[in-house]
Protein backbone atom coordinates (compact mmCIF):
# COMPACT_ATOMS: atom_id res chain seq x y z
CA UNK A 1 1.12 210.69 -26.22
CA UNK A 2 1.54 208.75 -29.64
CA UNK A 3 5.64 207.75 -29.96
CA UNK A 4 4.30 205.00 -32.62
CA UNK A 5 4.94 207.87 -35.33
CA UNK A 6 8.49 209.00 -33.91
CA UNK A 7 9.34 205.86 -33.85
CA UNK A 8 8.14 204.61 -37.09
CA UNK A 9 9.86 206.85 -39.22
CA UNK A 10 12.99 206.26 -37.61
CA UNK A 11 12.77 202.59 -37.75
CA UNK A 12 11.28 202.58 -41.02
CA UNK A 13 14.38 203.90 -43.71
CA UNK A 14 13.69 203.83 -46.94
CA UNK A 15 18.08 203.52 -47.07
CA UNK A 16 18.53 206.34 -48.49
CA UNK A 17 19.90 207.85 -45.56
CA UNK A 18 22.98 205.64 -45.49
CA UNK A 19 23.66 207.42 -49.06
CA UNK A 20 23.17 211.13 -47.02
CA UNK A 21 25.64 209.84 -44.61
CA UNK A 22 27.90 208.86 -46.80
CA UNK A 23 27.72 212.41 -48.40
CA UNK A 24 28.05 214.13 -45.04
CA UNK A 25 30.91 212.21 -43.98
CA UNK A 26 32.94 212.73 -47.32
CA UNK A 27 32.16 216.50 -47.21
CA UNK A 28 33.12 216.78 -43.54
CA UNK A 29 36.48 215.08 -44.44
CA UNK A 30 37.06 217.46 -47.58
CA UNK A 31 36.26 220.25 -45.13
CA UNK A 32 38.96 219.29 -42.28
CA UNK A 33 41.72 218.58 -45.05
CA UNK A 34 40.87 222.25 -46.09
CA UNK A 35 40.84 223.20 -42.43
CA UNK A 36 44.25 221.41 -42.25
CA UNK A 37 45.61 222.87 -44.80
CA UNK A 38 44.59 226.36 -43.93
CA UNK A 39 45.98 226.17 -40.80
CA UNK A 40 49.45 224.86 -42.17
CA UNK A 41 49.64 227.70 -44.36
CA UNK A 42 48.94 229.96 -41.73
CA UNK A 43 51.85 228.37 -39.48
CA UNK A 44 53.86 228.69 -42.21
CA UNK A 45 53.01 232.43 -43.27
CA UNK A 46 53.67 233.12 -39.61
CA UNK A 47 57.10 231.59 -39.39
CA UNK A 48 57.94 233.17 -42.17
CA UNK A 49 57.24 236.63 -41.01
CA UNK A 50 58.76 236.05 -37.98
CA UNK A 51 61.86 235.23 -39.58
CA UNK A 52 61.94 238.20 -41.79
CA UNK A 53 61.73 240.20 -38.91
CA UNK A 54 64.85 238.56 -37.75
CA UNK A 55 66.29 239.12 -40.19
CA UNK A 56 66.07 242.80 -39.90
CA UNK A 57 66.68 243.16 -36.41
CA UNK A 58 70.26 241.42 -37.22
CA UNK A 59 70.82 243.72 -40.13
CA UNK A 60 70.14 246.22 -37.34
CA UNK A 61 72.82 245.34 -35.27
CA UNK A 62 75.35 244.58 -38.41
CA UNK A 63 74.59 248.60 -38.85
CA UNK A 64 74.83 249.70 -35.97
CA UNK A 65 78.25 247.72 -35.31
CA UNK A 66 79.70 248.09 -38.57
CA UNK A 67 79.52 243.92 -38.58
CA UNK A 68 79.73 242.97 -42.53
CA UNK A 69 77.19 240.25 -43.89
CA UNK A 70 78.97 237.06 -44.08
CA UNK A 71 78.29 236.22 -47.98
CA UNK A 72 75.52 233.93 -48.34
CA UNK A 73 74.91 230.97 -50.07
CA UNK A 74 71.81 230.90 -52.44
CA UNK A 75 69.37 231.12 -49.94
CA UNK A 76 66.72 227.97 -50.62
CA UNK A 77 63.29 227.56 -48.53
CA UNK A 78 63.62 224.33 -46.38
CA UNK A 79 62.99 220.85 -48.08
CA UNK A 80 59.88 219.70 -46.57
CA UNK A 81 61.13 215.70 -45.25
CA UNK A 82 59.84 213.72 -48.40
CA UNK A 83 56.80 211.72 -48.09
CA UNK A 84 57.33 208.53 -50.05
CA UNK A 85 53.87 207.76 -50.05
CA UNK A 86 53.46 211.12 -52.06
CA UNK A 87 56.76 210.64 -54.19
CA UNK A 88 56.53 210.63 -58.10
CA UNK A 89 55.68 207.21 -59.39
CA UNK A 90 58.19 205.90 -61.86
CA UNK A 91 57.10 205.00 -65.70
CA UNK A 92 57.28 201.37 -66.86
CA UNK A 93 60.03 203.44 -69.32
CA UNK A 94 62.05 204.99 -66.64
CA UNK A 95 61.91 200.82 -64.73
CA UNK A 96 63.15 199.42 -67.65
CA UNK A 97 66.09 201.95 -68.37
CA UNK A 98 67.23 201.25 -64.47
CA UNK A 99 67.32 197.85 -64.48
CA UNK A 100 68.80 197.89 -67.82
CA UNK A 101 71.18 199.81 -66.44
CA UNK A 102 71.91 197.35 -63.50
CA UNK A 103 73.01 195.14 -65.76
CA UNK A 104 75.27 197.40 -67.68
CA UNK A 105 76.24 198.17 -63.99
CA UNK A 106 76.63 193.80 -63.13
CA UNK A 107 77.91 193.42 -66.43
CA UNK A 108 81.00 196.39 -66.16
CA UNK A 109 81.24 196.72 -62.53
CA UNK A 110 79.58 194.12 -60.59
CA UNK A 111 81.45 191.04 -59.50
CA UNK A 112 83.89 189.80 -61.85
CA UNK A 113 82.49 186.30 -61.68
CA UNK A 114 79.19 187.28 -62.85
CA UNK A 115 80.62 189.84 -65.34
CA UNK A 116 82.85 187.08 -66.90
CA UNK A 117 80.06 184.69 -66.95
CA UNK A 118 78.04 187.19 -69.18
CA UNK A 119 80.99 187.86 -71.55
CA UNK A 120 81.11 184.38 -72.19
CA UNK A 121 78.24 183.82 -72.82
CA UNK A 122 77.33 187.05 -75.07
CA UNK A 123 80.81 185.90 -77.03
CA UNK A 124 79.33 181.91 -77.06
CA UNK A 125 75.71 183.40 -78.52
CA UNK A 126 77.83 185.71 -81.09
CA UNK A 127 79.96 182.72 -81.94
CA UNK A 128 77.04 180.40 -82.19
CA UNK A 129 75.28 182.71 -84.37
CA UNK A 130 78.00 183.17 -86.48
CA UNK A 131 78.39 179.34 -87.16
CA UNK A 132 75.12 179.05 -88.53
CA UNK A 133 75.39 181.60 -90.82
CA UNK A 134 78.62 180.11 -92.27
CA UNK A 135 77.00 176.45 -92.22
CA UNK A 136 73.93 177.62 -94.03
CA UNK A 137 76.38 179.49 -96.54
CA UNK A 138 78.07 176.76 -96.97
CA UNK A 139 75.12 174.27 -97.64
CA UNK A 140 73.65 176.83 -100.30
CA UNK A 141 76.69 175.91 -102.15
C-alpha cells in the first residue's frame, strides 16, 4: 500500500484552499441567515393566521350573542423591540442641529446660572464689537 501519495497532496497545499474555505464558510453563513429568515417569516405567517382565525371565531360568538364590537382603535401590527444596533444612523447635519439645539435648550431653559452667564457674555461680545466700530469711526475722523 503507497499512503506517500494520500498524504502528499494533503500535506502539500498550494493555499489555495484556505481561499475555498473562506468561500464555503461565507456562503454557508449567507445560507443560514436565509434559513433564519425563512423560518421567521414562516413563524410569523403562522401567527398571523392563527390570529385571523380568532378573530373570526369571536365575531362568531358576537353573532351568535348579539355582543356589539367594541370600536377599535386603528389597528397597527406590533412594533418589533428596536434593535439599536440596526437603528438609523444620524447625519453630521441632523448632530449639529441637536446640539445646537441644546444650547438654545441651556441657553433658555437650562440652569439660570449658566443661562445668565451666556447672556452676558453674548451682550459683552455685542458691546465689545460695537466699541470698535465707534473707535475706528471715530479715528477715520
Amino acid at each position: 500500500m503507497n499512503f506517500l501519495g494520500a498524504a502528499g497532496g494533503a500535506v502539500g497545499g498550494d493555499g489555495g484552499d484556505d481561499e475555498n474555505d473562506k468561500e464555503k464558510e461565507e456562503e454557508a453563513e449567507r445560507e443560514r441567515q436565509e434559513a433564519i429568515r425563512e423560518a421567521e417569516e414562516r413563524r410569523k405567517e403562522k401567527h398571523r393566521k392563527m390570529e385571523e382565525e380568532r378573530e373570526k371565531m369571536r365575531q362568531e360568538i358576537r353573532d351568535k350573542y348579539n355582543i356589539k364590537k367594541k370600536e377599535e382603535v386603528v389597528e397597527q401590527a406590533p412594533q418589533e423591540e428596536p434593535n439599536p444596533l440596526m437603528r438609523k444612523k444620524k447625519t453630521p447635519e441632523e448632530l449639529a442641529a441637536e446640539a445646537e439645539q441644546e444650547d438654545l435648550d441651556d441657553f433658555t431653559n437650562g440652569d439660570p446660572s449658566s443661562g445668565n452667564r451666556k447672556l452676558k457674555n453674548s451682550i459683552e461680545t455685542q458691546v465689545n464689537e460695537i466699541k470698535t466700530q465707534i473707535e475706528g469711526k471715530c479715528s477715520l475722523q
